[in-house]
PDB file of N, CA and C in Angstrom:
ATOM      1  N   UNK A   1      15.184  -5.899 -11.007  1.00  0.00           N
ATOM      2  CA  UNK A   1      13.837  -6.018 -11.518  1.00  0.00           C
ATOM      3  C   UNK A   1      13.868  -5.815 -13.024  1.00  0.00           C
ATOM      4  N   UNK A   2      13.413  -6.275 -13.478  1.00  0.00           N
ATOM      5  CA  UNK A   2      12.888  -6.481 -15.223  1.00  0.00           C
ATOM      6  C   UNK A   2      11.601  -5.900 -15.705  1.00  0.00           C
ATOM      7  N   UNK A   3      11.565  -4.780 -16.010  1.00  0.00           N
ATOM      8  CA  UNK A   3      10.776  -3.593 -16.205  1.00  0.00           C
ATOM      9  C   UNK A   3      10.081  -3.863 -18.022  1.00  0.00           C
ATOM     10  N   UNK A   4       9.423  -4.335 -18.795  1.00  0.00           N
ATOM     11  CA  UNK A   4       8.884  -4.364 -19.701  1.00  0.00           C
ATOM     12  C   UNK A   4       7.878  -3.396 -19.875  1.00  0.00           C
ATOM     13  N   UNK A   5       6.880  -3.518 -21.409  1.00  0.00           N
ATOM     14  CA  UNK A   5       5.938  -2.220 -21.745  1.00  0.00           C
ATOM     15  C   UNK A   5       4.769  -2.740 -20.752  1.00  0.00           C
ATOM     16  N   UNK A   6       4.434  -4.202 -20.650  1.00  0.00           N
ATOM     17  CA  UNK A   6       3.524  -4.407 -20.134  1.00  0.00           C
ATOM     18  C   UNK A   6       2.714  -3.652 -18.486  1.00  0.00           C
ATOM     19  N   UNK A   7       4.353  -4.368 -17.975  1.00  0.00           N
ATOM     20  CA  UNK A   7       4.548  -4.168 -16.093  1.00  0.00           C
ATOM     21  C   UNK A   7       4.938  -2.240 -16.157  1.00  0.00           C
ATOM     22  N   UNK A   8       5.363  -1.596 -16.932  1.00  0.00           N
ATOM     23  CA  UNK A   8       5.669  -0.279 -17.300  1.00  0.00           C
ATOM     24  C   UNK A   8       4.706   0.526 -16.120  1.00  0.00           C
ATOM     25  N   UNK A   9       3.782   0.843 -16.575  1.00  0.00           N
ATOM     26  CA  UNK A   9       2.424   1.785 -15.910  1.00  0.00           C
ATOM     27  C   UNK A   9       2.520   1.279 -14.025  1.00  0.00           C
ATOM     28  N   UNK A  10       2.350  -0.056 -13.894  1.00  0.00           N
ATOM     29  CA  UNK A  10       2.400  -0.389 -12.362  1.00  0.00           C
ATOM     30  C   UNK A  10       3.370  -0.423 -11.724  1.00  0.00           C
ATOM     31  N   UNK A  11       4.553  -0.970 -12.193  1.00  0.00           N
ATOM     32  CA  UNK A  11       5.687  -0.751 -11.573  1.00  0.00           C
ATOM     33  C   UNK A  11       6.319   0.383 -11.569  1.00  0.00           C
ATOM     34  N   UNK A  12       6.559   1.158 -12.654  1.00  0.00           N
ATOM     35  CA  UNK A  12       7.409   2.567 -12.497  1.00  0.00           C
ATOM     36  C   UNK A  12       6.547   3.457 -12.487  1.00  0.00           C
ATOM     37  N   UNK A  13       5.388   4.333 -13.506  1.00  0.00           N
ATOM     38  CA  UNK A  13       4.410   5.172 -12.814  1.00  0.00           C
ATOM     39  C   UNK A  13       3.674   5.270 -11.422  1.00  0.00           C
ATOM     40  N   UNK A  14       3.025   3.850 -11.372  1.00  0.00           N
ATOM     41  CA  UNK A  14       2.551   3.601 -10.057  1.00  0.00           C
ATOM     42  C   UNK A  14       3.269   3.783  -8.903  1.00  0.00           C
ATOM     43  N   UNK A  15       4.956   3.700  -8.892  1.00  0.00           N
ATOM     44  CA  UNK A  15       5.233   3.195  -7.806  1.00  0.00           C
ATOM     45  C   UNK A  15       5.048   4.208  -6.742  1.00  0.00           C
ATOM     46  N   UNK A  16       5.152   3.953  -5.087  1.00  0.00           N
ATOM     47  CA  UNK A  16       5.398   4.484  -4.494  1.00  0.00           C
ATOM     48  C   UNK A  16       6.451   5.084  -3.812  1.00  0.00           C
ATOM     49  N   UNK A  17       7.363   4.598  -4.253  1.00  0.00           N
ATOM     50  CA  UNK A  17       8.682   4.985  -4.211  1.00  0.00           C
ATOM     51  C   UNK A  17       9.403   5.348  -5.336  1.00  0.00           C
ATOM     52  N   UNK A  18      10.810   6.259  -5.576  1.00  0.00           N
ATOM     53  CA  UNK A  18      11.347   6.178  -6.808  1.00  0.00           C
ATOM     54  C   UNK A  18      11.713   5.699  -7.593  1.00  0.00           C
ATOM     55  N   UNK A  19      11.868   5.346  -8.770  1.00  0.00           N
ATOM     56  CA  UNK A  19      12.200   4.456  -9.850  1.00  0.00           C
ATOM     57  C   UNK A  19      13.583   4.513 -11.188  1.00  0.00           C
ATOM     58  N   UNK A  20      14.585   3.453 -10.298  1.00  0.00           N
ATOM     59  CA  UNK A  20      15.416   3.978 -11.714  1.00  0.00           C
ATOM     60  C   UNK A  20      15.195   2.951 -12.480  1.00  0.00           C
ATOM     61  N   UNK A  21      15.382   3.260 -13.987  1.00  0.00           N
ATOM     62  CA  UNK A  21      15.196   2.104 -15.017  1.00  0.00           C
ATOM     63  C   UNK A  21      16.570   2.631 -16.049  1.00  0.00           C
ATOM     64  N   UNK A  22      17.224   1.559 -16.417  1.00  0.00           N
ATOM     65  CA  UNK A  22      18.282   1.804 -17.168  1.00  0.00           C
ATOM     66  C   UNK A  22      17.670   0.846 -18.292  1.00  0.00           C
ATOM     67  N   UNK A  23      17.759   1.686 -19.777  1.00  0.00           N
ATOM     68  CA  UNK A  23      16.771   1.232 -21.096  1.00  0.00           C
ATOM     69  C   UNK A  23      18.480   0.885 -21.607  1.00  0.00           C
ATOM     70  N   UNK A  24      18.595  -0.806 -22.192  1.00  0.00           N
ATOM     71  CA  UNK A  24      19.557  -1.370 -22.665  1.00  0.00           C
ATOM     72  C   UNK A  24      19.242  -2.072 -23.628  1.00  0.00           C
ATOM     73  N   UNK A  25      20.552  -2.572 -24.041  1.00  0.00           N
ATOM     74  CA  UNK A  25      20.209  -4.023 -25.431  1.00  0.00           C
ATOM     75  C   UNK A  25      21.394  -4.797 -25.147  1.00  0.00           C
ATOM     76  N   UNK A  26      20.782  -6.152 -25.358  1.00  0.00           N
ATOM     77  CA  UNK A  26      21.969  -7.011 -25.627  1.00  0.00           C
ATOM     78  C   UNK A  26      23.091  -6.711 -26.185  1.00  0.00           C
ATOM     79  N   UNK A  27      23.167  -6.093 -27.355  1.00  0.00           N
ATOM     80  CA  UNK A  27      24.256  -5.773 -28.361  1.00  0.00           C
ATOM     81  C   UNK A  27      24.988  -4.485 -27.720  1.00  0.00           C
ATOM     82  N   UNK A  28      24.940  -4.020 -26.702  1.00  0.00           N
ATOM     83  CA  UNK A  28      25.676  -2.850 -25.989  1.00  0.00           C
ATOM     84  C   UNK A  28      26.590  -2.939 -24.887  1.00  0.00           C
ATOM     85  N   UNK A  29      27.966  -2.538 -25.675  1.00  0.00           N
ATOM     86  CA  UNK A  29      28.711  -3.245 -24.849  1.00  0.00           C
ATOM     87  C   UNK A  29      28.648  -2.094 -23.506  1.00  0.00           C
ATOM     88  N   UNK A  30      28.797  -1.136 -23.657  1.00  0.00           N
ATOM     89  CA  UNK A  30      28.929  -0.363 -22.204  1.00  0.00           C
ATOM     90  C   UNK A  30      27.019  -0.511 -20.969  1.00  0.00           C
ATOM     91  N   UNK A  31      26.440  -1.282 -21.851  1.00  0.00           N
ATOM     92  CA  UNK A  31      25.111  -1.906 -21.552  1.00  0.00           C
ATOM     93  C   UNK A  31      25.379  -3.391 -20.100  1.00  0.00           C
ATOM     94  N   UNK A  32      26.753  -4.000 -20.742  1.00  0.00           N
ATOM     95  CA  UNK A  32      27.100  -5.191 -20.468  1.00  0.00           C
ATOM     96  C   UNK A  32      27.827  -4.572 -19.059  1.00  0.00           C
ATOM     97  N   UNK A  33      28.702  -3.589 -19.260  1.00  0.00           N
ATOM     98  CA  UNK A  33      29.875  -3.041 -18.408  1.00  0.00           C
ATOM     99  C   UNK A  33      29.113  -2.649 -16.990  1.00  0.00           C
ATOM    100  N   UNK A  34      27.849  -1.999 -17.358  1.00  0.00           N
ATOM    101  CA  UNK A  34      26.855  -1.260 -16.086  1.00  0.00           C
ATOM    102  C   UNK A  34      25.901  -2.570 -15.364  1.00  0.00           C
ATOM    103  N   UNK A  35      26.009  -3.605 -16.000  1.00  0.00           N
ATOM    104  CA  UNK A  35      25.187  -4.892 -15.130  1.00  0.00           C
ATOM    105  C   UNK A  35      25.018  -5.220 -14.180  1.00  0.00           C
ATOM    106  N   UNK A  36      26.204  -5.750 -14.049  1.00  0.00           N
ATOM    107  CA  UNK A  36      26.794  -6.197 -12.708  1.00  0.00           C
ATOM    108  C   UNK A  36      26.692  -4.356 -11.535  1.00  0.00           C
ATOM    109  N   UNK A  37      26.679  -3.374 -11.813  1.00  0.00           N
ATOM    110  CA  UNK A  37      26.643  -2.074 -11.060  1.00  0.00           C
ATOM    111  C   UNK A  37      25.069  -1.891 -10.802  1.00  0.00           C
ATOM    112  N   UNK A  38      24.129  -2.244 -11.898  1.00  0.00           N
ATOM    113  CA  UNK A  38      22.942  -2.064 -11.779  1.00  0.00           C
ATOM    114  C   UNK A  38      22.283  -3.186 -10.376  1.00  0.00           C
ATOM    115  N   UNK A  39      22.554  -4.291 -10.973  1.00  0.00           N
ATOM    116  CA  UNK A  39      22.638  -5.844  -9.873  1.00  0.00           C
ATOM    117  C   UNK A  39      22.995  -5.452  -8.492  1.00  0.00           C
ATOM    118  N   UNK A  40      24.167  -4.795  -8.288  1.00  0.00           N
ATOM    119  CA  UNK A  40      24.018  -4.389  -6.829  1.00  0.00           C
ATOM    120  C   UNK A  40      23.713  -3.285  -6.262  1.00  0.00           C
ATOM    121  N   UNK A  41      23.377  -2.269  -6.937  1.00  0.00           N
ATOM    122  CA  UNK A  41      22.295  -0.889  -6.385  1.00  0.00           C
ATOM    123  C   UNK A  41      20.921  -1.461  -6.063  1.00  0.00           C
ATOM    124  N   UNK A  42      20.358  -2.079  -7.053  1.00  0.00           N
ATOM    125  CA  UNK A  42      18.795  -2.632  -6.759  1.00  0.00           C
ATOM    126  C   UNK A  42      19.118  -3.449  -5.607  1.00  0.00           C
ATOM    127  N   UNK A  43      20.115  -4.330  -4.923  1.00  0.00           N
ATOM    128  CA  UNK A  43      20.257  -4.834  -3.855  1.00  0.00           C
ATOM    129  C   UNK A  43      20.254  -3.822  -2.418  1.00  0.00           C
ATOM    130  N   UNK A  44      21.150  -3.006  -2.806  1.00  0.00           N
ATOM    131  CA  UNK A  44      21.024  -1.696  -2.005  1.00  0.00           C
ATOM    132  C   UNK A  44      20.733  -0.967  -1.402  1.00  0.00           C
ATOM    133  N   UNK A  45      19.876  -0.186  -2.473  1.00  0.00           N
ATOM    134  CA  UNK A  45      18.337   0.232  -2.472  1.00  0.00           C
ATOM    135  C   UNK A  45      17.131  -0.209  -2.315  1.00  0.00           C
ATOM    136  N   UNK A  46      16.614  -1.374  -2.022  1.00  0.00           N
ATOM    137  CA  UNK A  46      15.957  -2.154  -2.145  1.00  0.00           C
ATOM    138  C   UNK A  46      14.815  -1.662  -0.834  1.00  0.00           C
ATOM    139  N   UNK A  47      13.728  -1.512  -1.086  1.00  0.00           N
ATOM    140  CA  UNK A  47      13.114  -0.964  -0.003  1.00  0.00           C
ATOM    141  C   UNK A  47      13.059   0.599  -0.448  1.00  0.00           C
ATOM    142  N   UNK A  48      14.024   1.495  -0.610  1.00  0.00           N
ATOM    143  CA  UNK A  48      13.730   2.678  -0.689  1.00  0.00           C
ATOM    144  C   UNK A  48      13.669   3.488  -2.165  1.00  0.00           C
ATOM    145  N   UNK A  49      14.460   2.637  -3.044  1.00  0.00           N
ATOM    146  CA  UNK A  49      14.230   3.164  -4.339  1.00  0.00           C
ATOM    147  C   UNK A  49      14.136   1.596  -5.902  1.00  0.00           C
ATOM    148  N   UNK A  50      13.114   1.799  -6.262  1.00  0.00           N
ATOM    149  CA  UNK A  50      12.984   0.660  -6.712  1.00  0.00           C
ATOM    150  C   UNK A  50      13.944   0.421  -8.200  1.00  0.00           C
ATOM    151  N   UNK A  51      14.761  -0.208  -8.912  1.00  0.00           N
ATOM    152  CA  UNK A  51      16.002  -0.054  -9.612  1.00  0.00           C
ATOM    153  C   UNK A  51      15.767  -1.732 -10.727  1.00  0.00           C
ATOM    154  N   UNK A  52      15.972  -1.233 -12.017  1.00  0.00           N
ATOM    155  CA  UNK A  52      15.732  -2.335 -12.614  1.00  0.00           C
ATOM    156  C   UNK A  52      16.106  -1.599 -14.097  1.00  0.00           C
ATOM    157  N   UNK A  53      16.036  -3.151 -15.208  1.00  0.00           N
ATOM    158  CA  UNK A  53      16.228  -2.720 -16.352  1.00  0.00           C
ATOM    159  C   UNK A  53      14.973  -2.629 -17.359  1.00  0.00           C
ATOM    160  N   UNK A  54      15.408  -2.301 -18.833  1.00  0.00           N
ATOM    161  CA  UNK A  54      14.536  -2.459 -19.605  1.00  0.00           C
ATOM    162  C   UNK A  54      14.980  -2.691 -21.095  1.00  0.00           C
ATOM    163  N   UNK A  55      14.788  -3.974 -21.648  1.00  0.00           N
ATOM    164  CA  UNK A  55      15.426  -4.390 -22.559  1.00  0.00           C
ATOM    165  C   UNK A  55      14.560  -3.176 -23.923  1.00  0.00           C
ATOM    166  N   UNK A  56      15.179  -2.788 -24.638  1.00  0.00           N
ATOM    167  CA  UNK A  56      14.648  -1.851 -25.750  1.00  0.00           C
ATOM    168  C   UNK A  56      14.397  -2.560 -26.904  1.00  0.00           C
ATOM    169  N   UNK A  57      15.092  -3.290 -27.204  1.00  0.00           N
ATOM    170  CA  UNK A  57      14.465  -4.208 -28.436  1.00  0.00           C
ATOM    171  C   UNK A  57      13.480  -5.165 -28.120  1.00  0.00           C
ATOM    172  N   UNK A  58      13.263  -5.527 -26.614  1.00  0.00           N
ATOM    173  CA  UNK A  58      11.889  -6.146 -26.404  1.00  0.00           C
ATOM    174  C   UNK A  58      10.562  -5.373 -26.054  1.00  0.00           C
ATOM    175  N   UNK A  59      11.573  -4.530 -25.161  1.00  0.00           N
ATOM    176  CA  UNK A  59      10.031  -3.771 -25.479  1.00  0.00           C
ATOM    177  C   UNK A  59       9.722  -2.285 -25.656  1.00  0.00           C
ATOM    178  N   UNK A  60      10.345  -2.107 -27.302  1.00  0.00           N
ATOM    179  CA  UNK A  60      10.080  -0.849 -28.358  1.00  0.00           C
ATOM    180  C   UNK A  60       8.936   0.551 -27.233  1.00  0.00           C
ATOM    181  N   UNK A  61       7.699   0.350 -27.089  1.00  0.00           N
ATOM    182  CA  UNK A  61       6.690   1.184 -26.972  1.00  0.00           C
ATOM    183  C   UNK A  61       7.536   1.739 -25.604  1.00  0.00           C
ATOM    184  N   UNK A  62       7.489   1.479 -24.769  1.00  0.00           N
ATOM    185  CA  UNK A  62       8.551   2.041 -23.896  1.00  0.00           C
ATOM    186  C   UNK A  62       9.781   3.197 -23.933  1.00  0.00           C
ATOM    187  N   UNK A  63      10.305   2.466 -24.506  1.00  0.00           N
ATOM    188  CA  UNK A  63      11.519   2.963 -24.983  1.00  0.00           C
ATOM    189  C   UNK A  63      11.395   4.687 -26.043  1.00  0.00           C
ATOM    190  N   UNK A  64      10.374   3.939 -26.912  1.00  0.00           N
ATOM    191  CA  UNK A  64      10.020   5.276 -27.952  1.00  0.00           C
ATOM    192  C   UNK A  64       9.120   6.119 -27.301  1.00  0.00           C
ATOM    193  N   UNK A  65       8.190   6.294 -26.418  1.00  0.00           N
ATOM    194  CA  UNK A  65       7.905   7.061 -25.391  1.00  0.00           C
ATOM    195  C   UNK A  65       8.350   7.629 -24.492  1.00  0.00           C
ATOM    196  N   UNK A  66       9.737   7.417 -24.214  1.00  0.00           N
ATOM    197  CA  UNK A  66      10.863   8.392 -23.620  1.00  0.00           C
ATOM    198  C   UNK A  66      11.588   8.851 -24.973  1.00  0.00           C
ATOM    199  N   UNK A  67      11.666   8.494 -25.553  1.00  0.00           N
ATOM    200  CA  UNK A  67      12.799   8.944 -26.616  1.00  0.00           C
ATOM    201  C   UNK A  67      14.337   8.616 -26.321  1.00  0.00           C
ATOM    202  N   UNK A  68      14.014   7.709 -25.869  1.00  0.00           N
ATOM    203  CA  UNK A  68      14.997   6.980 -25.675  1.00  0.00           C
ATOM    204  C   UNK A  68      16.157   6.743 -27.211  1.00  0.00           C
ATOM    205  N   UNK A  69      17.224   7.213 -27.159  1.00  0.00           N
ATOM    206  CA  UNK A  69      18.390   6.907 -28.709  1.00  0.00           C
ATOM    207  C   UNK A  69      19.292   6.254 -27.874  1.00  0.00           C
ATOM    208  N   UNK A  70      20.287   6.723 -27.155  1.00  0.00           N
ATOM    209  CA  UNK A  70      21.591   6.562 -26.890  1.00  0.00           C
ATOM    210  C   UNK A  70      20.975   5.586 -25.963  1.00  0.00           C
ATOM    211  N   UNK A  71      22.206   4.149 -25.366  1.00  0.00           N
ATOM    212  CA  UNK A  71      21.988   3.114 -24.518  1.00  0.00           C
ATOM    213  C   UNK A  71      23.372   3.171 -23.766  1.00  0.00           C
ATOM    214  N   UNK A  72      23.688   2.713 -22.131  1.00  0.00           N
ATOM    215  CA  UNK A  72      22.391   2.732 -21.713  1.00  0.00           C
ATOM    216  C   UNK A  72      21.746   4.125 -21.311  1.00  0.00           C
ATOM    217  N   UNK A  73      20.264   4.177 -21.137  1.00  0.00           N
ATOM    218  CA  UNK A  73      19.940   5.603 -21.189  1.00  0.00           C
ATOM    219  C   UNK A  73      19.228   5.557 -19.188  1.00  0.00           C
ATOM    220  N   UNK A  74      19.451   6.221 -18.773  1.00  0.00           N
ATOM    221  CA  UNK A  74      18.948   5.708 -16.775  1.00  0.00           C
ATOM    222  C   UNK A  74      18.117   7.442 -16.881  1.00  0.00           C
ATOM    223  N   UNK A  75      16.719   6.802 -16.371  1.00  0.00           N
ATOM    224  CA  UNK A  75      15.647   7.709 -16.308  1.00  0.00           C
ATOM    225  C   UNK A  75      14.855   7.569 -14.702  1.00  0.00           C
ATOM    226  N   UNK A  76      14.910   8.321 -13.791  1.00  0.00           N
ATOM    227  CA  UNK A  76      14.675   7.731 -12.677  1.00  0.00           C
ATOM    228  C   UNK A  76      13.422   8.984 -12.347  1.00  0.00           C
ATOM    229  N   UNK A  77      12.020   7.956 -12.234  1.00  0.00           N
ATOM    230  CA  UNK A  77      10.759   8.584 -11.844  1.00  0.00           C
ATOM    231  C   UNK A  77      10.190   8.680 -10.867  1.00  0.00           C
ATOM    232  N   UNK A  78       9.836   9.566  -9.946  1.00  0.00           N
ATOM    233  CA  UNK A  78       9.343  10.029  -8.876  1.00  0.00           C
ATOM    234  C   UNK A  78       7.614  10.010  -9.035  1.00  0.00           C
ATOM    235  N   UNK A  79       6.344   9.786  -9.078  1.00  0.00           N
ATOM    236  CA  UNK A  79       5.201   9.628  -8.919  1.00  0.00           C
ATOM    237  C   UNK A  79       4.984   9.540 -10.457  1.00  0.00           C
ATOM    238  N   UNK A  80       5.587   9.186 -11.240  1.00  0.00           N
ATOM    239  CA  UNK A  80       5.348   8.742 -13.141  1.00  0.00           C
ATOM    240  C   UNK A  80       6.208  10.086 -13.265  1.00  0.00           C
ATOM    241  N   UNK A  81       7.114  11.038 -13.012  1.00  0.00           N
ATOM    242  CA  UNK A  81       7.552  11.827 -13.520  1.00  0.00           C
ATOM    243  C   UNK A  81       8.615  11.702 -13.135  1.00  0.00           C
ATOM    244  N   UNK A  82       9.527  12.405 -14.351  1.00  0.00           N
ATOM    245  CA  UNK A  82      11.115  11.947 -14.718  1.00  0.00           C
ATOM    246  C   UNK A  82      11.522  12.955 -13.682  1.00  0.00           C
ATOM    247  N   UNK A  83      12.395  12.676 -13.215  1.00  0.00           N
ATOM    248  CA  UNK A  83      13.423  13.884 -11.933  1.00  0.00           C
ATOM    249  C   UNK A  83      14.950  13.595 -12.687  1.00  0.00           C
ATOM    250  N   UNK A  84      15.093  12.551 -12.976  1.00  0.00           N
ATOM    251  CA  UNK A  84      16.943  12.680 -13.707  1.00  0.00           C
ATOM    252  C   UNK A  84      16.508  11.995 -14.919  1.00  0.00           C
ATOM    253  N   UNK A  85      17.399  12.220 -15.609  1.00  0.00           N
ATOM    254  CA  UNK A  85      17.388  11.594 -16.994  1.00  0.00           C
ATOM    255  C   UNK A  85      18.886  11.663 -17.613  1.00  0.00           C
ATOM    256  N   UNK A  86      19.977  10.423 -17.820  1.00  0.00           N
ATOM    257  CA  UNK A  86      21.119  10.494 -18.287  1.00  0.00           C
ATOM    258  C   UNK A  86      21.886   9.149 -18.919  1.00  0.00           C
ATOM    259  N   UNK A  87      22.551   9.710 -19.976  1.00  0.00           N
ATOM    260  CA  UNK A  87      22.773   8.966 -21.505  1.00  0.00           C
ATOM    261  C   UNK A  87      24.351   8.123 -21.251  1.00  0.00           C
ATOM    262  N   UNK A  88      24.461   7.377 -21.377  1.00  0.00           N
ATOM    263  CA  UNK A  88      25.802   6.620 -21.169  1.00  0.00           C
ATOM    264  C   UNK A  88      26.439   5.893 -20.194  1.00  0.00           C
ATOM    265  N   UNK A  89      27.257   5.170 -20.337  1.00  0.00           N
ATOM    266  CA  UNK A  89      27.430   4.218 -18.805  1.00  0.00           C
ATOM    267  C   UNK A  89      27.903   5.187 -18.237  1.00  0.00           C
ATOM    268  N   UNK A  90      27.801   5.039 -16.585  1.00  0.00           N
ATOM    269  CA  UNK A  90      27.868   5.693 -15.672  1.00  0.00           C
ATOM    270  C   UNK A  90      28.807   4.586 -14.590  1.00  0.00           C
ATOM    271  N   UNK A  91      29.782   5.270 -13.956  1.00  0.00           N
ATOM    272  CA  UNK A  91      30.457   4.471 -13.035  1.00  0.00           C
ATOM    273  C   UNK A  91      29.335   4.098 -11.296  1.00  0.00           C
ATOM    274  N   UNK A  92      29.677   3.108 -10.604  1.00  0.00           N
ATOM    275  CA  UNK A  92      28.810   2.981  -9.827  1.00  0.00           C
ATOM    276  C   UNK A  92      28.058   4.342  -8.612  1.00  0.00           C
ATOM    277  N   UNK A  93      29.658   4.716  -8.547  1.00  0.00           N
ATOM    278  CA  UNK A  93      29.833   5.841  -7.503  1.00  0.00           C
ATOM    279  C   UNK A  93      29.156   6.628  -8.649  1.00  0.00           C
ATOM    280  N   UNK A  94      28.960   7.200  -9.887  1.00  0.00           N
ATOM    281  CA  UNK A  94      28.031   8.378 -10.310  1.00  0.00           C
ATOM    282  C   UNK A  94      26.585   7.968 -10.216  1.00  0.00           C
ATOM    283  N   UNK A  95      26.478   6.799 -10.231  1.00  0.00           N
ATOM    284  CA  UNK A  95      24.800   6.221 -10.243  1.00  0.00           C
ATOM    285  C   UNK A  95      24.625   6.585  -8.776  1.00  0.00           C
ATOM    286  N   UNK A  96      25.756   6.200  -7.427  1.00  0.00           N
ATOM    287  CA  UNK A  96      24.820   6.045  -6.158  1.00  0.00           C
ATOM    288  C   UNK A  96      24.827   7.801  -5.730  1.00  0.00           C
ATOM    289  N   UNK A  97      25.781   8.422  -6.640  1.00  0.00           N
ATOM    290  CA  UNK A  97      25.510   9.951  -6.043  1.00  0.00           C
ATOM    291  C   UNK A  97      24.154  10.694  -6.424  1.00  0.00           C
ATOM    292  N   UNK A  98      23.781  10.286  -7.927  1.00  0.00           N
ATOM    293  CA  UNK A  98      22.351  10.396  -8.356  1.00  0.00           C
ATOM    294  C   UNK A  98      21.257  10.112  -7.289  1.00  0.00           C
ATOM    295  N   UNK A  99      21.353   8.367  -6.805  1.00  0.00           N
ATOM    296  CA  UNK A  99      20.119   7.832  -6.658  1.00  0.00           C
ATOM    297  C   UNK A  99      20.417   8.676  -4.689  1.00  0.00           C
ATOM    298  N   UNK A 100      21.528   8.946  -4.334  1.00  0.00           N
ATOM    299  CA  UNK A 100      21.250   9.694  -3.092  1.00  0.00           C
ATOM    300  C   UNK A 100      21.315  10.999  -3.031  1.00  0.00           C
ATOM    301  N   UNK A 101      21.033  11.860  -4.058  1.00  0.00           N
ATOM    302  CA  UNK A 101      20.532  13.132  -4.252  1.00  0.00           C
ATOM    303  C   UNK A 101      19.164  12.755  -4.400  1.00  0.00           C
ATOM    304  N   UNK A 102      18.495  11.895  -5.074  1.00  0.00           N
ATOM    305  CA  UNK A 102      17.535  11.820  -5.330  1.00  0.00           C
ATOM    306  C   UNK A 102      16.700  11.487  -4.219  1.00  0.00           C
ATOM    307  N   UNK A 103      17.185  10.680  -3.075  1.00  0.00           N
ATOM    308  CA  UNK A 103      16.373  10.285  -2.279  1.00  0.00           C
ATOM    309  C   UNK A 103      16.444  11.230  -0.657  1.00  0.00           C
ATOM    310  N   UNK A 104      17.456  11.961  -1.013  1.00  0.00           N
ATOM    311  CA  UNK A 104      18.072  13.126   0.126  1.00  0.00           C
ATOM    312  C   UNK A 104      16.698  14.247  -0.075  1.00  0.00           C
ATOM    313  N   UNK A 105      16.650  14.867  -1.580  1.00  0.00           N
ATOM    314  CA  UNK A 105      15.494  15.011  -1.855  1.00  0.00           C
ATOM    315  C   UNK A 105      14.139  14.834  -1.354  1.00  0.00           C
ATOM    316  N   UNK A 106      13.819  13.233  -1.632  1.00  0.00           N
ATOM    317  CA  UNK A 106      12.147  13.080  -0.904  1.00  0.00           C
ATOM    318  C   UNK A 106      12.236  12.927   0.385  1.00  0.00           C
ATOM    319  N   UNK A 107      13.603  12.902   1.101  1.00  0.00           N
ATOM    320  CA  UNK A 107      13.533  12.727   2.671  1.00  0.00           C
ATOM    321  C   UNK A 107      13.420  14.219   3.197  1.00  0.00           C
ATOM    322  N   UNK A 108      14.006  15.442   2.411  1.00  0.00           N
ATOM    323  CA  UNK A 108      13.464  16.974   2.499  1.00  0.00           C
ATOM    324  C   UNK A 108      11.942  16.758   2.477  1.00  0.00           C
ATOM    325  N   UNK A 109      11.114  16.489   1.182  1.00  0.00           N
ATOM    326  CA  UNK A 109       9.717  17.073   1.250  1.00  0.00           C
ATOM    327  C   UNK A 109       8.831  16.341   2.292  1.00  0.00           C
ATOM    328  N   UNK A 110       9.391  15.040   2.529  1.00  0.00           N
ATOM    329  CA  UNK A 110       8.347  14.228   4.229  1.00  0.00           C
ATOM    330  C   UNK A 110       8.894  14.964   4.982  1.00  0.00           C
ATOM    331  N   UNK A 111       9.969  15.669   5.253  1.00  0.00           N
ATOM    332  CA  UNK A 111       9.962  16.693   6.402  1.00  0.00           C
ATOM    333  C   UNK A 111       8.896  17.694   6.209  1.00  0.00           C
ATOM    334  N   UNK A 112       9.110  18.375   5.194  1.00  0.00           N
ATOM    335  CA  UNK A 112       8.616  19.686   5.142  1.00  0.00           C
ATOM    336  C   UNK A 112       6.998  19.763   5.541  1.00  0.00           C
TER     337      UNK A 112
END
């Protein structure tokens, strides 16, 4: 999914499920390296955690509202609020241990 400032508020605040967004740029090469890793988690996950990018030089207001510096930067939001937040490429296996802590997590609080 392709996450811009516009779609921002409905797709990742709104969502009902969790949200990772990895904030990138063309010009980044370890940006380029996590693509193809990002491409098949959102396949993955699909249904239970919603997973997409966000180009930073297209869309600035975004980006500078996290404080976003370092690329790529993966911020993953639970009801509009950040639960992980982490700076640099990440190998696939560290992204899917994240996104299944994260979702091991909300499968605790529908129990509880």
């Amino acid at each position: 999914m392709i996450f811009t400032d516009k779609n921002f508020q409905e797709e990742v605040l709104k969502s009902p499920i969790p949200v990772l967004v990895e904030f990138w740029a063309s010009w980044c090469p370890p940006c380029k390296m996590v693509e193809p890793i990002i491409d098949r988690l959102e396949k993955e996950y699909m249904g239970r955690m919603k997973i997409g990018k966000m180009n930073v030089d297209i869309n600035p207001v975004t980006a500078k509202r996290y404080n976003v510096k370092g690329l790529p930067t993966f911020i993953i939001f639970i009801n509009g609020k950040i639960v992980y937040r982490g700076v640099a490429a990440k190998t696939e296996n560290e992204l899917r241990r994240v996104i299944e802590e994260i979702l091991a997590s909300q499968d605790e609080e529908v129990r509880v």
